[in-house]
Protein backbone atom coordinates (compact mmCIF):
# COMPACT_ATOMS: atom_id res chain seq x y z
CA UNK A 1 14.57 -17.89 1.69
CA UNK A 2 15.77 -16.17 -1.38
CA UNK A 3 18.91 -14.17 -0.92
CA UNK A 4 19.63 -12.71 -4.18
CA UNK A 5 17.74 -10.02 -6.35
CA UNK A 6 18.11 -11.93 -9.72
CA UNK A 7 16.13 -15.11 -8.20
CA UNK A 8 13.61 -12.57 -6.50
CA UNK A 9 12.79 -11.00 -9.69
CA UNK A 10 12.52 -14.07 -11.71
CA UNK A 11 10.65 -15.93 -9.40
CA UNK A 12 7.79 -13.00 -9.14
CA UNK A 13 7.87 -12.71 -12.94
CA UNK A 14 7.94 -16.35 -13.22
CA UNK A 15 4.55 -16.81 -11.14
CA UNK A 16 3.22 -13.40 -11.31
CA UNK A 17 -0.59 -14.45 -12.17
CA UNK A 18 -0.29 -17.07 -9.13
CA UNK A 19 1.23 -14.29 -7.10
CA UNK A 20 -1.59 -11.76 -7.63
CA UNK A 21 -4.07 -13.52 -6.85
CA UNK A 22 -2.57 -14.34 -3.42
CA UNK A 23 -2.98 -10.33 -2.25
CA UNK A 24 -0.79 -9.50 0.70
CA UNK A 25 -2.19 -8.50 4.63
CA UNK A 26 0.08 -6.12 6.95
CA UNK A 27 -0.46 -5.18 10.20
CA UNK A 28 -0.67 -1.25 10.19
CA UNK A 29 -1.33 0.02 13.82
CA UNK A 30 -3.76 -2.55 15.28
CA UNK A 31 -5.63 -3.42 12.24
CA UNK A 32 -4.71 -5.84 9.62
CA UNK A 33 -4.90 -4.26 6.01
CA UNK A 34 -5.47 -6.14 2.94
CA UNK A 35 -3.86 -4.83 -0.02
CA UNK A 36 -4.01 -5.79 -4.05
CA UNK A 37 -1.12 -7.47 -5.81
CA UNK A 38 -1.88 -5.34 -9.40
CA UNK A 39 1.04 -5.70 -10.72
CA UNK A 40 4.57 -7.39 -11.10
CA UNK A 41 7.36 -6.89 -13.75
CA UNK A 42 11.07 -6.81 -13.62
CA UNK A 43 11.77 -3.66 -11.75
CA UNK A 44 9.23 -3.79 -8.67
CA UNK A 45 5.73 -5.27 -7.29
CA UNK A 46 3.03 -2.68 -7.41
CA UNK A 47 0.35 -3.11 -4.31
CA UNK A 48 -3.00 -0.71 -4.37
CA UNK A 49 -5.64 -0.69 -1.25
CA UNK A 50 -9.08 1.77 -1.82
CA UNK A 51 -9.29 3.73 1.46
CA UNK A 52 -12.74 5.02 1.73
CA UNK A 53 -12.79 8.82 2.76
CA UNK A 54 -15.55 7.87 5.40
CA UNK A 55 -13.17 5.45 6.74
CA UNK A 56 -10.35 8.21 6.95
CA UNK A 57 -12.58 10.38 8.95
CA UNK A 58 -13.65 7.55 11.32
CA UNK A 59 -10.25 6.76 12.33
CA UNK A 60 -9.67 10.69 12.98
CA UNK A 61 -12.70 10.60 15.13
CA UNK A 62 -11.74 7.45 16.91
CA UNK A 63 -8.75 8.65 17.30
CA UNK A 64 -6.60 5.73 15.52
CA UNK A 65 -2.89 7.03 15.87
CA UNK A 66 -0.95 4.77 14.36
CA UNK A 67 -3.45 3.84 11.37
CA UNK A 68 -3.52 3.93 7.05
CA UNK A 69 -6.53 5.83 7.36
CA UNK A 70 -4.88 8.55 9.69
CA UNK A 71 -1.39 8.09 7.55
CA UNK A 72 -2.85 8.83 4.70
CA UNK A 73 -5.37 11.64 6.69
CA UNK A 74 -2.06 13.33 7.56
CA UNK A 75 -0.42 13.11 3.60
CA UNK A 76 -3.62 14.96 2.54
CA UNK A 77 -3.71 17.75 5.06
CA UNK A 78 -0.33 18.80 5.46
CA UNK A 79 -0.06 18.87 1.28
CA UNK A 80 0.80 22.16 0.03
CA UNK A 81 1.00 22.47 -3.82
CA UNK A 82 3.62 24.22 -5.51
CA UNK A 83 3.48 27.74 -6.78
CA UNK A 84 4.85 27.13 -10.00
CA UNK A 85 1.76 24.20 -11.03
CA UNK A 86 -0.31 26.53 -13.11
């Protein structure tokens, strides 16, 4: 296993196409997610996943606690903007 950030970073630069197209699965709650390797450069590794807004409510209504879908539910309604963004 790598133990040092210098070999991390080159190795992911090194093999970035390679590495993209390998995506990455987690285990959020008790689903498995697939998300998109889009990007990879010297600083960090950049990871996207489309969450449907129909999926979001479905998890609400199934009551999914521990979910993306409610995660991201919960980012979205507690948001208040700022009074100053005019």
């Amino acid at each position: 296993m790598i133990d040092n950030l210098d070999e991390l970073v080159a190795k992911a630069v090194d093999n970035k196409q390679e590495i993209k197209r390998e995506g990455l699965k987690l285990t959020i709650g008790d689903s498995e997610e697939d998300f998109r390797i889009s990007g990879i450069g010297e600083k960090a590794v950049k990871i996207e996943k489309f969450v449907k807004y129909e999926d979001i409510m479905e998890a609400v209504e199934l009551g999914k606690g521990d979910s993306l879908e409610l995660a991201i539910m919960k980012v979205i309604d507690e948001f208040e903007p700022s009074e100053d963004s005019e």
